[in-house]
C-alpha atoms as a PDB file:
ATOM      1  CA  UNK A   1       0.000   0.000   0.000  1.00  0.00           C
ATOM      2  CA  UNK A   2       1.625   3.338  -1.000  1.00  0.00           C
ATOM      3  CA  UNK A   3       1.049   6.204   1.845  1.00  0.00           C
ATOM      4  CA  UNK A   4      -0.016   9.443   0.960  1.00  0.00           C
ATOM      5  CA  UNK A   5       1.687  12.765   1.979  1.00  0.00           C
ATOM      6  CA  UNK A   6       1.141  16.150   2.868  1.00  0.00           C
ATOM      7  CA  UNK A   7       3.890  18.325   2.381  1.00  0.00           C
ATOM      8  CA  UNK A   8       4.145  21.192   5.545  1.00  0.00           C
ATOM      9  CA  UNK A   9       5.930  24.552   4.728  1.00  0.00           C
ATOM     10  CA  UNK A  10       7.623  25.095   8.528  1.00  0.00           C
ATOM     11  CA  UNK A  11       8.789  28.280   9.459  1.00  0.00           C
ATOM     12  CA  UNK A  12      10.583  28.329  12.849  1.00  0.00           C
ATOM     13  CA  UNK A  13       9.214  30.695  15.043  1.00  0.00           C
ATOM     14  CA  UNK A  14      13.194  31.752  16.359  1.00  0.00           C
ATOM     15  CA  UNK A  15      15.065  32.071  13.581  1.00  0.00           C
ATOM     16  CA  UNK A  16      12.623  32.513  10.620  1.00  0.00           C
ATOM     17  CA  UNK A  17      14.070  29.783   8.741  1.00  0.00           C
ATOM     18  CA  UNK A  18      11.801  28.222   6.332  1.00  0.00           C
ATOM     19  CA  UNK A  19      11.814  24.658   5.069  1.00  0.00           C
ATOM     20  CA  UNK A  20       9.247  22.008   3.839  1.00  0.00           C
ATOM     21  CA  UNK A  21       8.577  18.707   5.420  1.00  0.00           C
ATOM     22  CA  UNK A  22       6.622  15.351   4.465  1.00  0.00           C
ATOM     23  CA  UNK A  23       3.728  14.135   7.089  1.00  0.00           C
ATOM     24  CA  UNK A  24       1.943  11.017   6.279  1.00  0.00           C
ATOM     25  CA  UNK A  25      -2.073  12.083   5.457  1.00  0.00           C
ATOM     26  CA  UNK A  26      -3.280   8.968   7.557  1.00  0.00           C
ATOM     27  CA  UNK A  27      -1.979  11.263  10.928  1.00  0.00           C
ATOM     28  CA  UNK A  28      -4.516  13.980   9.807  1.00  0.00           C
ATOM     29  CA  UNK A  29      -7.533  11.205   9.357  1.00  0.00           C
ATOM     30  CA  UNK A  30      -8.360  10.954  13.456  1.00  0.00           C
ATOM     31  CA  UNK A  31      -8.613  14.780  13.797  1.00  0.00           C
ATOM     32  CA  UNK A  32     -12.084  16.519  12.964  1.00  0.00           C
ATOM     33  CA  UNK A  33     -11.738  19.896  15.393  1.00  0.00           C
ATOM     34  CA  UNK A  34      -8.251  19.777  17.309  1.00  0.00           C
ATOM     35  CA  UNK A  35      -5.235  20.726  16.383  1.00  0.00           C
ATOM     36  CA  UNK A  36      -1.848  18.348  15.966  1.00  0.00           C
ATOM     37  CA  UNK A  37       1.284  19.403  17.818  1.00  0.00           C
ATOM     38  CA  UNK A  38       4.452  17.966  15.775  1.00  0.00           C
ATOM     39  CA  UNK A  39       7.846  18.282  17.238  1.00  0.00           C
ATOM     40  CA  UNK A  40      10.396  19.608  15.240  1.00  0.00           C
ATOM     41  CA  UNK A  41      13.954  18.711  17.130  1.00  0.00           C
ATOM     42  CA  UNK A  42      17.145  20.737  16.059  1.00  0.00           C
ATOM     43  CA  UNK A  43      18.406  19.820  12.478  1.00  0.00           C
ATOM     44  CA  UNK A  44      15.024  19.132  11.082  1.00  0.00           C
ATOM     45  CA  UNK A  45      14.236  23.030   9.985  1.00  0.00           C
ATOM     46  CA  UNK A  46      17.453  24.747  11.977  1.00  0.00           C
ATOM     47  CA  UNK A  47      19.286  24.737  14.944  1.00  0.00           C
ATOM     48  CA  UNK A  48      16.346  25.203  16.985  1.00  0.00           C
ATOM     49  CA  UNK A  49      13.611  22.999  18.937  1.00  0.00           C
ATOM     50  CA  UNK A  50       9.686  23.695  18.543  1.00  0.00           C
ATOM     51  CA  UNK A  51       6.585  22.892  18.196  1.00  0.00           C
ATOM     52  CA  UNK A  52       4.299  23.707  14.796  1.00  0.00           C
ATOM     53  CA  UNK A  53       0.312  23.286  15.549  1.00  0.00           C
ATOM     54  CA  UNK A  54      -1.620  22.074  12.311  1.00  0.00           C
ATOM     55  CA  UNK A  55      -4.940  22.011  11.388  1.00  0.00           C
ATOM     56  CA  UNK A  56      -6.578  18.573  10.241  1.00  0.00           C
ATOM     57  CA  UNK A  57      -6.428  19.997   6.739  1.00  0.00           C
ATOM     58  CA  UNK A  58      -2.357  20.370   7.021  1.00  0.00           C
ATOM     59  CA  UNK A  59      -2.757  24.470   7.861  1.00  0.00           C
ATOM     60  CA  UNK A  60       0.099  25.350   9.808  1.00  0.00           C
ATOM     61  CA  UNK A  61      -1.934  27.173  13.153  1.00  0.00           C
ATOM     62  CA  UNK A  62       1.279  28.634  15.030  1.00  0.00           C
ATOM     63  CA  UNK A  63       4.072  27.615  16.786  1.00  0.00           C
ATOM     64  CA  UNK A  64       5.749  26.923  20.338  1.00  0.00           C
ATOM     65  CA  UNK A  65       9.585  27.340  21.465  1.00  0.00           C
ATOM     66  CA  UNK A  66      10.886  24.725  23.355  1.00  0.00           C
ATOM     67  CA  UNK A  67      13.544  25.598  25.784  1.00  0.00           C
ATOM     68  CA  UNK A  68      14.990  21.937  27.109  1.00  0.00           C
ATOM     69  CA  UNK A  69      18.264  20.506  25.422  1.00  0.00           C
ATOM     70  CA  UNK A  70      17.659  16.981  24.140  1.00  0.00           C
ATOM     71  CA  UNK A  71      20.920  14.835  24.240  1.00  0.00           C
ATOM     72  CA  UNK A  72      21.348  13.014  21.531  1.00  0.00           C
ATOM     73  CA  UNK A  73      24.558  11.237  23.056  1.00  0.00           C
ATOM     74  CA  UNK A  74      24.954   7.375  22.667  1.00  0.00           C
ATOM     75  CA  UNK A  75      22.972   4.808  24.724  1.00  0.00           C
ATOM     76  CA  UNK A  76      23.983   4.712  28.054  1.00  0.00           C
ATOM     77  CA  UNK A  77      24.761   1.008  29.257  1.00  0.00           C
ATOM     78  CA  UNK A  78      20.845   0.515  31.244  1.00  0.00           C
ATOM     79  CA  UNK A  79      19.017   2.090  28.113  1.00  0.00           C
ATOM     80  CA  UNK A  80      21.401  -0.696  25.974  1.00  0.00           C
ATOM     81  CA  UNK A  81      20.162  -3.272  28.812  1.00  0.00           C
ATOM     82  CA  UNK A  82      16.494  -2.279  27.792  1.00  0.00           C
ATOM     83  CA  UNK A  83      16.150  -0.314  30.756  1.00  0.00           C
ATOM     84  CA  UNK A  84      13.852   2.974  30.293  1.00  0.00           C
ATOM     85  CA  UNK A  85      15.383   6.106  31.778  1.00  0.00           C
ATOM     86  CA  UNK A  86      14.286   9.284  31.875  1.00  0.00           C
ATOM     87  CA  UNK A  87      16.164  10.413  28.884  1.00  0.00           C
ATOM     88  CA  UNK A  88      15.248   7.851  26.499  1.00  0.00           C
ATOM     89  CA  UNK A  89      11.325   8.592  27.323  1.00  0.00           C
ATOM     90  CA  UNK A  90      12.526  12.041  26.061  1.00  0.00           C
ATOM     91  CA  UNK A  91      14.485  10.976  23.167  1.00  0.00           C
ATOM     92  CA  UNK A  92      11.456   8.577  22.462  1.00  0.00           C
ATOM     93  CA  UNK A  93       8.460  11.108  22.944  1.00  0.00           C
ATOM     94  CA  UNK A  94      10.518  14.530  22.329  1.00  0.00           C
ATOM     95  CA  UNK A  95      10.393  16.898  24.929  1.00  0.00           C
ATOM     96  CA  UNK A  96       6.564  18.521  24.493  1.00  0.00           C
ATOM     97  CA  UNK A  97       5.509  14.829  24.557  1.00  0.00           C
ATOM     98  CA  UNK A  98       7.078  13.827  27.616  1.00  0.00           C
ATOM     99  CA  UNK A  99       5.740  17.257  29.122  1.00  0.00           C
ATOM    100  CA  UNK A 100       2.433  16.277  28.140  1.00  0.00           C
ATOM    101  CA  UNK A 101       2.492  12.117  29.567  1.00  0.00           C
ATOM    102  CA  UNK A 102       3.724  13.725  32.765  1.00  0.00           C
ATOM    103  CA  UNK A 103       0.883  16.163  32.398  1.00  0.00           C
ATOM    104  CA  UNK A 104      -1.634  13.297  32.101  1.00  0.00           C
ATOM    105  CA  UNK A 105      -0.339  11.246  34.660  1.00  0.00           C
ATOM    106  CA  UNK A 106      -0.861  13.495  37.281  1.00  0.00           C
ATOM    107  CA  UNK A 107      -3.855  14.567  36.255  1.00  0.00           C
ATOM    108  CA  UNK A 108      -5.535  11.594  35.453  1.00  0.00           C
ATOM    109  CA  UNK A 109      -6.037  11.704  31.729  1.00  0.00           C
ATOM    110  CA  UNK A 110      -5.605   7.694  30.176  1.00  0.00           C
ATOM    111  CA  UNK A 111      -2.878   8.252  27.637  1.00  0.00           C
ATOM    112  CA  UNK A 112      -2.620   6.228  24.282  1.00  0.00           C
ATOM    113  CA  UNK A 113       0.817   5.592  22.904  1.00  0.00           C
ATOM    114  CA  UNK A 114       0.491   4.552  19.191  1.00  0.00           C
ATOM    115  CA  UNK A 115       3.306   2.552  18.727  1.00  0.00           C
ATOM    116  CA  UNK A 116       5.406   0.440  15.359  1.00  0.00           C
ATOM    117  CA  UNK A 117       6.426  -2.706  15.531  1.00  0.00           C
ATOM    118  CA  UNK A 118      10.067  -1.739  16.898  1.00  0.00           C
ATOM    119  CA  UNK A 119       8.512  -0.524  19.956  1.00  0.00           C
ATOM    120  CA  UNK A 120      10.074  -2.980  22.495  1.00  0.00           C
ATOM    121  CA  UNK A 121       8.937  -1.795  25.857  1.00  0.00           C
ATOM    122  CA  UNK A 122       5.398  -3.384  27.347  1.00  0.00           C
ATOM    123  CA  UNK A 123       2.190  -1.695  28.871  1.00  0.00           C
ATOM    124  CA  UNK A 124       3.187  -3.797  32.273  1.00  0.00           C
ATOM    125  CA  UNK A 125       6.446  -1.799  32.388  1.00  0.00           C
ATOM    126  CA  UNK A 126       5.155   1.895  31.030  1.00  0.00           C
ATOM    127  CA  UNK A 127       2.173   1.046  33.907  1.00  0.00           C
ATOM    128  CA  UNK A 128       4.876   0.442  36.784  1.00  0.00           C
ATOM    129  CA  UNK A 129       7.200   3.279  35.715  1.00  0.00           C
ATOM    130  CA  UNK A 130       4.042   5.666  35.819  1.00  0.00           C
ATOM    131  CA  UNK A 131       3.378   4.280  39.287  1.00  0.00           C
ATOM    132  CA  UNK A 132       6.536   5.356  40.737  1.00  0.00           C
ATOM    133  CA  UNK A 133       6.288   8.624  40.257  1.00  0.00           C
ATOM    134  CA  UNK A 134       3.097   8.935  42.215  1.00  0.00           C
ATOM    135  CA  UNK A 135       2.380   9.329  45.858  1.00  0.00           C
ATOM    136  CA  UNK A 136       0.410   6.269  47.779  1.00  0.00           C
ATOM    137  CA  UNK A 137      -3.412   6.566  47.110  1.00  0.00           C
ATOM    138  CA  UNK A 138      -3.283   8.252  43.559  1.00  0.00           C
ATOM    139  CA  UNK A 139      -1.321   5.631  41.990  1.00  0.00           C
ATOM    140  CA  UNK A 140      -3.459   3.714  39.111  1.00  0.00           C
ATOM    141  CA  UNK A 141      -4.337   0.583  37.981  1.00  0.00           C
ATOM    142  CA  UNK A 142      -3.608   1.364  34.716  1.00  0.00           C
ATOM    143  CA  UNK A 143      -3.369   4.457  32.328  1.00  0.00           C
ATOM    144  CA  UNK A 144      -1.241   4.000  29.485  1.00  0.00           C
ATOM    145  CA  UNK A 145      -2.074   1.790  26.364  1.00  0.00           C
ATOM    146  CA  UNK A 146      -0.405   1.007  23.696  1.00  0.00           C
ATOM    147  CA  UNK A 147      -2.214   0.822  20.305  1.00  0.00           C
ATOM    148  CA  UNK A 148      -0.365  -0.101  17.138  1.00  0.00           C
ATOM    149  CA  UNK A 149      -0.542   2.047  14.163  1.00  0.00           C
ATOM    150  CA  UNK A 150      -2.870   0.084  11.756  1.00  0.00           C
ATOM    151  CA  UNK A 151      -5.287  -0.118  14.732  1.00  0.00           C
ATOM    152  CA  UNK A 152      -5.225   3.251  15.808  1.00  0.00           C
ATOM    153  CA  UNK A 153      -6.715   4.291  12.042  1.00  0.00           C
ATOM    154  CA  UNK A 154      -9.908   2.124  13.016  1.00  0.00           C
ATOM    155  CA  UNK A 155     -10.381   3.352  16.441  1.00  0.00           C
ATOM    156  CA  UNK A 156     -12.667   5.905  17.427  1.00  0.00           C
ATOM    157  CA  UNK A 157     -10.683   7.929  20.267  1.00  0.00           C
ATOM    158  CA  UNK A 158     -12.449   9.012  23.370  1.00  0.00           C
ATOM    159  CA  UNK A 159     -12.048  12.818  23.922  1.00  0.00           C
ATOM    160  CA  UNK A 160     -10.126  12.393  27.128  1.00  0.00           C
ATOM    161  CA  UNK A 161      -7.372  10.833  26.133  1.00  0.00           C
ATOM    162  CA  UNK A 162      -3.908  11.744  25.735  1.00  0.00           C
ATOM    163  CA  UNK A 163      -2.764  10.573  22.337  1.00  0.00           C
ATOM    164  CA  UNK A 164       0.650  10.687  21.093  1.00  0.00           C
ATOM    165  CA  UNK A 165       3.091   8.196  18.606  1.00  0.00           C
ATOM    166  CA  UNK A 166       6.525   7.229  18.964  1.00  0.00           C
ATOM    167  CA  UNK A 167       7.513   9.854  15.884  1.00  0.00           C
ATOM    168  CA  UNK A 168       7.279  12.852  18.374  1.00  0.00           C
ATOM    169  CA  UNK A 169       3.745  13.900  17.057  1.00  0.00           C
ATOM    170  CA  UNK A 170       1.182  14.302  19.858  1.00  0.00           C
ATOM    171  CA  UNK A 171      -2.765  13.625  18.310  1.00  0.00           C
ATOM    172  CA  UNK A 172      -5.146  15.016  20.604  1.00  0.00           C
ATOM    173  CA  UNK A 173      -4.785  16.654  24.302  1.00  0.00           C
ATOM    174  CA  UNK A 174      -7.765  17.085  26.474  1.00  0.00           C
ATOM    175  CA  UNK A 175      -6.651  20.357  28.038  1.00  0.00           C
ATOM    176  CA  UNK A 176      -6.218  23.367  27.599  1.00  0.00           C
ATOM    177  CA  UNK A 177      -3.245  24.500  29.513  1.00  0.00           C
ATOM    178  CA  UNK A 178       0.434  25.337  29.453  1.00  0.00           C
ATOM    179  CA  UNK A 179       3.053  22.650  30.080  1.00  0.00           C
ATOM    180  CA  UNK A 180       5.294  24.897  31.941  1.00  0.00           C
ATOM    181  CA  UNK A 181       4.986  23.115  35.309  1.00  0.00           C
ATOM    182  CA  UNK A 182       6.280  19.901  33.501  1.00  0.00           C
ATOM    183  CA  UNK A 183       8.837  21.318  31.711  1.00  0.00           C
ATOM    184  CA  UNK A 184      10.355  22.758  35.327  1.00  0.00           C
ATOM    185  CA  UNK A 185      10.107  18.987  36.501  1.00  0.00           C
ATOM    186  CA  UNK A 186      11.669  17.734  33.384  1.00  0.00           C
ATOM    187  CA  UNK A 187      14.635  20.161  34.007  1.00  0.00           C
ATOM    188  CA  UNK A 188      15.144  19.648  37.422  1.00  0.00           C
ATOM    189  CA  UNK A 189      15.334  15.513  37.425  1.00  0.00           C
ATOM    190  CA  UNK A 190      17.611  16.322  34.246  1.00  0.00           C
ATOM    191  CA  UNK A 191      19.808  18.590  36.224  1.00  0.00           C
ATOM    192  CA  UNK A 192      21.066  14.989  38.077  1.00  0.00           C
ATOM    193  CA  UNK A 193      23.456  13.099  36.550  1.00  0.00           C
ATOM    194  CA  UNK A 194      22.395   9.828  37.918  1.00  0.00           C
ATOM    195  CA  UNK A 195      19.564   7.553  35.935  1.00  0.00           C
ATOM    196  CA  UNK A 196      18.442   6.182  39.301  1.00  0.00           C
ATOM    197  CA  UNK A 197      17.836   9.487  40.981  1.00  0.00           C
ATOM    198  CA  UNK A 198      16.168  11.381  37.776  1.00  0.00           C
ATOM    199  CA  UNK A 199      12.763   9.353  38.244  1.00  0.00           C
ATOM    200  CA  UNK A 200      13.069   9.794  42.300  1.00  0.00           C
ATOM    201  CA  UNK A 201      13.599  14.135  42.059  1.00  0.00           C
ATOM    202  CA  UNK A 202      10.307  13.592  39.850  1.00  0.00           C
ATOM    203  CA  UNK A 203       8.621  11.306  42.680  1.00  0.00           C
ATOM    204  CA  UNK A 204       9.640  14.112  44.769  1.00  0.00           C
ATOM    205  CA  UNK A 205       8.239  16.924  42.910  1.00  0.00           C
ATOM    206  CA  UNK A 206       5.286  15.702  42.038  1.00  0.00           C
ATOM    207  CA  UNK A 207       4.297  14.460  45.757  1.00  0.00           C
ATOM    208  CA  UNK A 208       5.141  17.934  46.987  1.00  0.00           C
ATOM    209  CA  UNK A 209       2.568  19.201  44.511  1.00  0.00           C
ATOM    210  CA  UNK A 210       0.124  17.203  45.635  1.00  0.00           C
ATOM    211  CA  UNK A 211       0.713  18.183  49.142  1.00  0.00           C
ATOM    212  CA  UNK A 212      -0.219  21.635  48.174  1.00  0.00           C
ATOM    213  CA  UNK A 213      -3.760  20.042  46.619  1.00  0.00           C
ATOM    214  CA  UNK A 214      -4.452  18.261  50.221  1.00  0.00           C
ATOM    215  CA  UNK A 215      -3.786  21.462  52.138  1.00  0.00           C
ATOM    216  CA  UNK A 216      -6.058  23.087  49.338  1.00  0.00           C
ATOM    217  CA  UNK A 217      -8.781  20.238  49.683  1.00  0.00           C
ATOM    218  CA  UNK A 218      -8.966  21.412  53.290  1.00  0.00           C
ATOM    219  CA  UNK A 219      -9.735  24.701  52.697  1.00  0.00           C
ATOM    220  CA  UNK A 220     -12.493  23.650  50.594  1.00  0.00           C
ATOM    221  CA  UNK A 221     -13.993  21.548  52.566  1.00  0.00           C
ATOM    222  CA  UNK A 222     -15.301  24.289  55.019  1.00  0.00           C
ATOM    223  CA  UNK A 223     -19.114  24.026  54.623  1.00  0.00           C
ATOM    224  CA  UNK A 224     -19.453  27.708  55.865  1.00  0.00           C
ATOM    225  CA  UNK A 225     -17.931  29.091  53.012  1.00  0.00           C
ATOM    226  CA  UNK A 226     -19.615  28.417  49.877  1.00  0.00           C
ATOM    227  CA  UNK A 227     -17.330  30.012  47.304  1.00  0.00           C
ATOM    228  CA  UNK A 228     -13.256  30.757  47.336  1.00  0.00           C
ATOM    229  CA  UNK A 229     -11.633  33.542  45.285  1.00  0.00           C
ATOM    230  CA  UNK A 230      -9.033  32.661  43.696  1.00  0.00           C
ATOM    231  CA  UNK A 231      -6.640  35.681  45.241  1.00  0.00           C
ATOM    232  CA  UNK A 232      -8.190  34.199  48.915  1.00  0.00           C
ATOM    233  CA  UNK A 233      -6.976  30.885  48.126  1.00  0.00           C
ATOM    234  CA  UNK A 234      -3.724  31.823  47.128  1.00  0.00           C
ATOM    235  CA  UNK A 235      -3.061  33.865  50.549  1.00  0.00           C
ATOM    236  CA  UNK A 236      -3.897  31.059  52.765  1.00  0.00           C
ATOM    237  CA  UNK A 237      -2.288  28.436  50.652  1.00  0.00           C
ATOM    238  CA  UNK A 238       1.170  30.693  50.813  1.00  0.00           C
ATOM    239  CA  UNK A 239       0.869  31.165  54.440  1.00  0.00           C
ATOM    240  CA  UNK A 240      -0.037  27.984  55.372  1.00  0.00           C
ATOM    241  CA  UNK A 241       3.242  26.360  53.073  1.00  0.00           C
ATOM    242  CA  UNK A 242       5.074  29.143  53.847  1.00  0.00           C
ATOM    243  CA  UNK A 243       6.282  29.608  50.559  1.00  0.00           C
ATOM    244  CA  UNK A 244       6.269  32.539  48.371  1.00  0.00           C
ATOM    245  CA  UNK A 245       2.671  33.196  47.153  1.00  0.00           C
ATOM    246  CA  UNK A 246       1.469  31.068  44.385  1.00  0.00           C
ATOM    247  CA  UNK A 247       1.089  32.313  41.202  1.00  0.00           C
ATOM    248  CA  UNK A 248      -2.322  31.954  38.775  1.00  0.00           C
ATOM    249  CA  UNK A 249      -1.028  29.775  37.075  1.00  0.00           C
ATOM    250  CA  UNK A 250      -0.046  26.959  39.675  1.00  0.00           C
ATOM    251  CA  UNK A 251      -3.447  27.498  41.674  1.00  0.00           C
ATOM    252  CA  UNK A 252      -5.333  26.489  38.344  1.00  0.00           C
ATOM    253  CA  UNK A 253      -3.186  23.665  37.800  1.00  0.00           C
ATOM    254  CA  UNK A 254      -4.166  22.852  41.948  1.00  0.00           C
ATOM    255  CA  UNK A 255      -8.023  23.145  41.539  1.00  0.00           C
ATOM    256  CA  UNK A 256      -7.333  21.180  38.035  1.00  0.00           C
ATOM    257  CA  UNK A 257      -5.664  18.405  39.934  1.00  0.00           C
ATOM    258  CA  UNK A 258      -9.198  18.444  42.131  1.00  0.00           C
ATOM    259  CA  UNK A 259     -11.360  18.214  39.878  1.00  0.00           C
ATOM    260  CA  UNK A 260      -9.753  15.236  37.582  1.00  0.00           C
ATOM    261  CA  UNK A 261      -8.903  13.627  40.843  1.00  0.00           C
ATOM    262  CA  UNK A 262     -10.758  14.594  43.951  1.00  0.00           C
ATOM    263  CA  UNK A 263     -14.416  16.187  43.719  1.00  0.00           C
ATOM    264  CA  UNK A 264     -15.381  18.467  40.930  1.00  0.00           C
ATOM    265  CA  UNK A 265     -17.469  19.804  43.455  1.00  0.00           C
ATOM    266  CA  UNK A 266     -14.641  21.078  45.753  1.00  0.00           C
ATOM    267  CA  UNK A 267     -13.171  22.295  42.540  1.00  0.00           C
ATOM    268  CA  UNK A 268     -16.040  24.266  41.440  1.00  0.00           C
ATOM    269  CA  UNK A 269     -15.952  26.169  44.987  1.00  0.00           C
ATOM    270  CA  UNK A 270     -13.210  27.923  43.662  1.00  0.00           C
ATOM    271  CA  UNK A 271     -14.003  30.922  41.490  1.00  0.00           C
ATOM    272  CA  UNK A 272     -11.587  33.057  39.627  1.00  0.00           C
ATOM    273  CA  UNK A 273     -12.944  36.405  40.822  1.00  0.00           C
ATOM    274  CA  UNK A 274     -10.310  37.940  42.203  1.00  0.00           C
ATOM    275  CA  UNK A 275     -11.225  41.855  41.784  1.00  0.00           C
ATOM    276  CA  UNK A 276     -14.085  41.093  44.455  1.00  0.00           C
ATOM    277  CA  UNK A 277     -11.876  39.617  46.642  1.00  0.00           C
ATOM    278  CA  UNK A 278      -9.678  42.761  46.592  1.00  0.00           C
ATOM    279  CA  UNK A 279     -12.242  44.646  47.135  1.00  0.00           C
ATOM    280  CA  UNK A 280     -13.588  42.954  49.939  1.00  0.00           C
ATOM    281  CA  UNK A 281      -9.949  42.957  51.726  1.00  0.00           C
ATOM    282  CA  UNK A 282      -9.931  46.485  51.185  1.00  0.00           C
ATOM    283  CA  UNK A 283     -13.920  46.709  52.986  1.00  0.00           C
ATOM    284  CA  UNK A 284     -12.045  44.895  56.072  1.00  0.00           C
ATOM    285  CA  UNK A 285      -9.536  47.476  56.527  1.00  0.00           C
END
């Protein structure tokens, strides 16, 4: 069976450079409304790393810097042994993709890896690995699946899944949000030299995140107060954790965490009025 191509006129968004690339058609045939993120690593257009959003019709819908370096040094001796480390998962599923599994396993979005057939690693392993990173009582039963290629074209995709191939394209995201909270994880397990530690400064991370959600969940579960702004949340979270206040950003990624994981109806107690909440500190004084 010959495969069909569309040919992609990338321009990178740092540089300007301009060059065209070949995408098989059949990755266009799942998408209807969303958009497709494909990876571009450094070589491919230019020197530079990013991300080009297309359209299911092959229109190129913007673009996305990516800041992480992506060794492309030799096996180390475990990823030779089969072992999967931290940097092969990123040499495997390019830096937005690994951003984005990490984004889905802690916030509970079943990810679909579509996979050829010199994929070697199992669901049983990805499943374990997954499991590591994740503090007692959210770990899962299981949230990754791997679907070959040919059946992915025949399978109708639920929404809420996380899809993404082995060829650094990612298919459909159900969210909305930045990846910036991922990327700071990716960085900092990277930052250590040793494989073995890399997963445990993510273990680490992540469960001091969701400490921040149970101190949150507390808050919300006052029955006297019916609503939370945002700004209100933010002070008592800060001096409760005694850390520097909390920015937008990571409170929405917080009440996200609650509502995929918790109660959406804890979740929905927070509100994202934060003028009136000014303005009723300001009443108070």
């Amino acid at each position: 069976m010959v495969e069909n191509y569309k040919i992609l006129d990338i321009t990178c968004p740092i540089c300007e450079k301009t060059k065209s690339i070949s995408v098989p058609e059949n990755v266009f045939s799942q998408k209807k409304n969303n958009l497709i993120r494909i990876q571009l690593p450094q070589k491919v257009i230019c020197e530079h790393q990013f991300i080009a959003f297309v359209n299911s019709k092959g229109k190129i819908q913007g673009y996305e810097k990516i800041d992480i370096e992506m060794s492309l040094a030799e096996e180390t001796e475990k990823e030779k042994l089969g072992i999967l480390t931290l940097r092969k998962l990123l040499m495997l599923a390019g830096p937005y993709g690994l951003f984005s599994i990490i984004h889905a396993i802690i916030f509970n979005y079943p990810i679909y890896l579509v996979i050829d057939e010199n994929f070697k690693y199992n669901e049983d392993l990805l499943n374990r690995i997954v499991n590591k990173l994740l503090p007692e009582g959210y770990k899962y039963k299981k949230i990754v699946y791997l679907i070959k290629e040919k059946e992915y074209q025949n399978t109708k995709i639920d929404k809420k899944f996380l899809v993404l191939d082995v060829n650094q394209r990612i298919f459909q995201t159900p969210w909305d949000s930045k990846l910036k909270f991922e990327e700071e994880l990716v960085k900092k397990a990277l930052d250590i030299i040793n494989e073995d530690q890399q997963f445990l400064v993510l273990q680490n991370s992540i469960g001091g995140f969701v400490k921040e959600v149970e101190y949150t969940v507390e808050f919300l579960k006052d029955e006297k107060i019916k609503t939370f702004y945002e700004g209100e949340l933010i002070e008592k979270l800060s001096k409760t954790l005694m850390i520097p206040k909390i920015n937008q950003y990571h409170l929405h990624l917080i009440v996200e965490f609650i509502s995929q994981r918790i109660s959406i109806e804890l979740a929905s107690k927070v509100t994202a009025d934060y003028f009136k909440y000014l303005k009723q500190i300001k009443q108070k004084r």
